[in-house]
C-alpha atoms as a PDB file:
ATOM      1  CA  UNK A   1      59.709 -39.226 -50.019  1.00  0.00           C
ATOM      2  CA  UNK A   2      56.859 -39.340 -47.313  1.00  0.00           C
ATOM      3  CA  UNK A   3      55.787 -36.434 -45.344  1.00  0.00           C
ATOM      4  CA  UNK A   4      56.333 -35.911 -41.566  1.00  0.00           C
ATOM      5  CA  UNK A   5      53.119 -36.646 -39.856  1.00  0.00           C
ATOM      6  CA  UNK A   6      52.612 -34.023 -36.278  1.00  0.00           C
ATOM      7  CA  UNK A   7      50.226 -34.007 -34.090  1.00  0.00           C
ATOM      8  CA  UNK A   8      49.576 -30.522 -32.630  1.00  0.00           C
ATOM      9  CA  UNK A   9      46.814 -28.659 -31.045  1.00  0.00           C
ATOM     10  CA  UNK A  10      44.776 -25.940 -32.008  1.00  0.00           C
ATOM     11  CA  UNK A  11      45.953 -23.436 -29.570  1.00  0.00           C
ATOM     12  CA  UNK A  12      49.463 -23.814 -30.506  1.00  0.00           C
ATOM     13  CA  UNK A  13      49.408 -22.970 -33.929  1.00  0.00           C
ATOM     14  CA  UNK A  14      51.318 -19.977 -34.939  1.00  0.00           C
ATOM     15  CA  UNK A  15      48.960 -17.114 -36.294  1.00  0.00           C
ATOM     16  CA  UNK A  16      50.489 -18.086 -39.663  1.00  0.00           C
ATOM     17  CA  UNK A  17      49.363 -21.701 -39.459  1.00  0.00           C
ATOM     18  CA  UNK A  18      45.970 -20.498 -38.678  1.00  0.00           C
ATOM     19  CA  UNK A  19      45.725 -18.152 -41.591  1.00  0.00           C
ATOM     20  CA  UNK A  20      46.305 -20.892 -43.776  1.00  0.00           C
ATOM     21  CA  UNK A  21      43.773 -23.204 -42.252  1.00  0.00           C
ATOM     22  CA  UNK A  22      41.498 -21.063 -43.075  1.00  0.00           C
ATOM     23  CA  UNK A  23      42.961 -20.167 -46.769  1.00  0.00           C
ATOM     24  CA  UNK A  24      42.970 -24.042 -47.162  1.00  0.00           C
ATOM     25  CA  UNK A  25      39.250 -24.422 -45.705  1.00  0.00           C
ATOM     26  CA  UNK A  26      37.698 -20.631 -46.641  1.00  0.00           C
ATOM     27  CA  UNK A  27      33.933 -22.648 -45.717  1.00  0.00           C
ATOM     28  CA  UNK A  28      35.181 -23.491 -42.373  1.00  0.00           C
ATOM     29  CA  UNK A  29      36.924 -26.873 -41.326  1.00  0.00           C
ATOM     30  CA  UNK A  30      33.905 -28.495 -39.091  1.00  0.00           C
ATOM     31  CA  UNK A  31      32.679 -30.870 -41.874  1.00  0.00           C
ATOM     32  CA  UNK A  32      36.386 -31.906 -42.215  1.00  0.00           C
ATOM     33  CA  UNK A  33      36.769 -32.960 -38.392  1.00  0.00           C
ATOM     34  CA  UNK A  34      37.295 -36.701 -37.088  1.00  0.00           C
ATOM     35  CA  UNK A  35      36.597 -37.975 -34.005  1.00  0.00           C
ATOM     36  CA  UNK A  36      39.401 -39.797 -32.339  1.00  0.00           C
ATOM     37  CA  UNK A  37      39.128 -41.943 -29.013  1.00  0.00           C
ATOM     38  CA  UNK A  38      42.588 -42.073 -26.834  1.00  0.00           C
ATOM     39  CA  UNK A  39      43.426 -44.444 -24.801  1.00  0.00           C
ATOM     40  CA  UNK A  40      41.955 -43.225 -21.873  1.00  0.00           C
ATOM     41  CA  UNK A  41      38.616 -43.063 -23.483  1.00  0.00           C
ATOM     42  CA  UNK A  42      38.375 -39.457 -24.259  1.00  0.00           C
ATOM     43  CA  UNK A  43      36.794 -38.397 -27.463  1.00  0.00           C
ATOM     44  CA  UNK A  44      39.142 -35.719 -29.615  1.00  0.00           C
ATOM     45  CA  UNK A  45      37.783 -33.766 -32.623  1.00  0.00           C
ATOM     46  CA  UNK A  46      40.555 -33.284 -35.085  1.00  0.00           C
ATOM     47  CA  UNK A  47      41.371 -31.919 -38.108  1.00  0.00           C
ATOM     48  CA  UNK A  48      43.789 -33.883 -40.757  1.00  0.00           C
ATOM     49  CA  UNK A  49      45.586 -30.886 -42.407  1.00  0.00           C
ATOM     50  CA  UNK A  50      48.314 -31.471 -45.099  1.00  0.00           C
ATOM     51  CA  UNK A  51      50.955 -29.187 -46.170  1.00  0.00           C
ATOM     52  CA  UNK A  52      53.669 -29.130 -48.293  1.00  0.00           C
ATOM     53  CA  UNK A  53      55.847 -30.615 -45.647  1.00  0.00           C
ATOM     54  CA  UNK A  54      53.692 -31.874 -42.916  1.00  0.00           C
ATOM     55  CA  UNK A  55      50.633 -33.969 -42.512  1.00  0.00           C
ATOM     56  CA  UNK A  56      49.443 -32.185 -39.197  1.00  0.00           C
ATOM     57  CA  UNK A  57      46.492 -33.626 -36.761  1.00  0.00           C
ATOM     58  CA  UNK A  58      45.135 -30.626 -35.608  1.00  0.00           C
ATOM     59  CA  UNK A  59      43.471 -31.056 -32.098  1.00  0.00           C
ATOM     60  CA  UNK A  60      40.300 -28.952 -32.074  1.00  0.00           C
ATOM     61  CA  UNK A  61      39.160 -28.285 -28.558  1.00  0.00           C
ATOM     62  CA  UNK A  62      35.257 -28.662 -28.349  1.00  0.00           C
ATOM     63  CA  UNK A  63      33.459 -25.360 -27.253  1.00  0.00           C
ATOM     64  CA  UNK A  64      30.852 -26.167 -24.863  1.00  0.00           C
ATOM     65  CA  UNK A  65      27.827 -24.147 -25.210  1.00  0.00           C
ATOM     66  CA  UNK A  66      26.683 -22.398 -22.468  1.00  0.00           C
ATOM     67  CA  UNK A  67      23.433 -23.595 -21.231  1.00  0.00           C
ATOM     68  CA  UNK A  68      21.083 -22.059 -18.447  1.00  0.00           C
ATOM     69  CA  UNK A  69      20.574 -24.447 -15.933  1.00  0.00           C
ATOM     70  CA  UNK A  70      17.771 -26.378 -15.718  1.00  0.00           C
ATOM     71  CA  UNK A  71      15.198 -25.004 -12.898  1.00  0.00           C
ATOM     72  CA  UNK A  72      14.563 -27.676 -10.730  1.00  0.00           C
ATOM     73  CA  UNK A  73      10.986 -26.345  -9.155  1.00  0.00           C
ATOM     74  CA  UNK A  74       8.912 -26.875 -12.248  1.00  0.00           C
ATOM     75  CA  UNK A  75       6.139 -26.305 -10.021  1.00  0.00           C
ATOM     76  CA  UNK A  76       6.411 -22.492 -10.713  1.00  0.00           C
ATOM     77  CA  UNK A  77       4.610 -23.244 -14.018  1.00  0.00           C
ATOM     78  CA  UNK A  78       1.695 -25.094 -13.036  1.00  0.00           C
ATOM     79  CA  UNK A  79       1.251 -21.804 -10.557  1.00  0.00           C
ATOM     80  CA  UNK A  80       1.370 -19.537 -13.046  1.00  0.00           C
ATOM     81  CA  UNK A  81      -1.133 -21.420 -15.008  1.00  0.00           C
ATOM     82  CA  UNK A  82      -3.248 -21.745 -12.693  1.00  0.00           C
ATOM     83  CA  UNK A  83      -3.562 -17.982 -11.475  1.00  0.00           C
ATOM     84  CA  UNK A  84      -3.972 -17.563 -15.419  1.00  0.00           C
ATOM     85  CA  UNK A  85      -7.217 -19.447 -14.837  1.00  0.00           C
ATOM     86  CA  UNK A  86      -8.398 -17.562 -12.031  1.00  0.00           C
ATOM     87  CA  UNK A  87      -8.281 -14.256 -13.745  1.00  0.00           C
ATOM     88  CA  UNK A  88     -10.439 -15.761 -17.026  1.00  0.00           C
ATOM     89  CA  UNK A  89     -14.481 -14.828 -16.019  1.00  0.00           C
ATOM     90  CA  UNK A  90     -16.494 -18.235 -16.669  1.00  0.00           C
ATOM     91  CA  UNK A  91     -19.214 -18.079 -19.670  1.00  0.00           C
ATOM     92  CA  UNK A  92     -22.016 -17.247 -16.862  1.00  0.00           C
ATOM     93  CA  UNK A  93     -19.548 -13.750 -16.047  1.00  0.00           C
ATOM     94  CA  UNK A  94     -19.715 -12.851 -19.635  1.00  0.00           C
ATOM     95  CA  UNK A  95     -23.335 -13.421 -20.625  1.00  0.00           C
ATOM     96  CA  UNK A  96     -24.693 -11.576 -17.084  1.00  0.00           C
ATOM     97  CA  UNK A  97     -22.262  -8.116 -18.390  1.00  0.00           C
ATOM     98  CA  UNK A  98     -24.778  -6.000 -20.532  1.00  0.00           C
ATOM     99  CA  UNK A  99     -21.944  -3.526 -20.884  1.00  0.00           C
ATOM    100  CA  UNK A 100     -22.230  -1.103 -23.097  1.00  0.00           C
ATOM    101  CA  UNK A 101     -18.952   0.158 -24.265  1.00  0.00           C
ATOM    102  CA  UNK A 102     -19.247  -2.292 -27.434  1.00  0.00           C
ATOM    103  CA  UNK A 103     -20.296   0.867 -29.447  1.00  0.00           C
ATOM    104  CA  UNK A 104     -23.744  -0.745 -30.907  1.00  0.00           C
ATOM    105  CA  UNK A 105     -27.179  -0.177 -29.488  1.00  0.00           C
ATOM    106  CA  UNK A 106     -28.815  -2.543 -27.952  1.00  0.00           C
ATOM    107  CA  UNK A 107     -32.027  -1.188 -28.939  1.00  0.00           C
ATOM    108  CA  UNK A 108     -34.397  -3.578 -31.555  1.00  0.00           C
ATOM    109  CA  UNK A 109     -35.889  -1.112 -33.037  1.00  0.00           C
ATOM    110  CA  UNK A 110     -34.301   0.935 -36.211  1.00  0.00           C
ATOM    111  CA  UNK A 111     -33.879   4.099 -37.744  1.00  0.00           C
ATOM    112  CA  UNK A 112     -35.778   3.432 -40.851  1.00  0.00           C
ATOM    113  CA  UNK A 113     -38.855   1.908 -38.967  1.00  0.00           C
ATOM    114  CA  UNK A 114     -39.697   6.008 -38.492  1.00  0.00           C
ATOM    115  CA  UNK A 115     -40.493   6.810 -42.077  1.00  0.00           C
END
């Protein structure tokens, strides 16, 4: 005797069915989806589920992840890196600074010169 073959989607499971998806596939069913093409083109994921009584094609509705948009003034960047450049001092800023607050003399002479 062949099973009954059904063709159902996800969303209209009872919460029984769906507690025994996930009995039958405890490390989740996405490795076990197919992709089906209808004839109108669309793409389906599904899942082939058998039971004792039913072969079921389970109709998995993709989740679409939600995505910032995309800016569309990339120019924004190329501002900010270019006020980054105007707030670096050029090599002739840094060697001209005889600032101090390094914590070591500047003095040549030593300590142990005085003996």
């Amino acid at each position: 005797m062949s099973k009954r073959r059904a063709i159902i989607s996800y969303d209209k499971l009872t919460i029984e069915q769906k507690k025994q998806i996930l009995r039958d596939f405890p490390d989740g069913y996405i490795n076990h989806l197919t992709s089906i093409k209808t004839p109108t083109s669309e793409v389906l994921d599904a899942l082939v589920w058998e039971t004792d009584e039913v072969i079921y094609l389970v109709k998995i509705n993709k989740v679409q992840p939600k995505i910032k948009p995309a800016v569309e003034d990339d120019d924004d960047f190329d501002d900010d890196f270019d006020k980054a450049d105007d707030d670096l001092e050029s090599d002739d800023d840094l060697e001209s600074d005889d600032d101090d607050s390094d914590g070591f003399d500047d003095d040549e002479s030593s300590d142990d010169d005085e003996d």
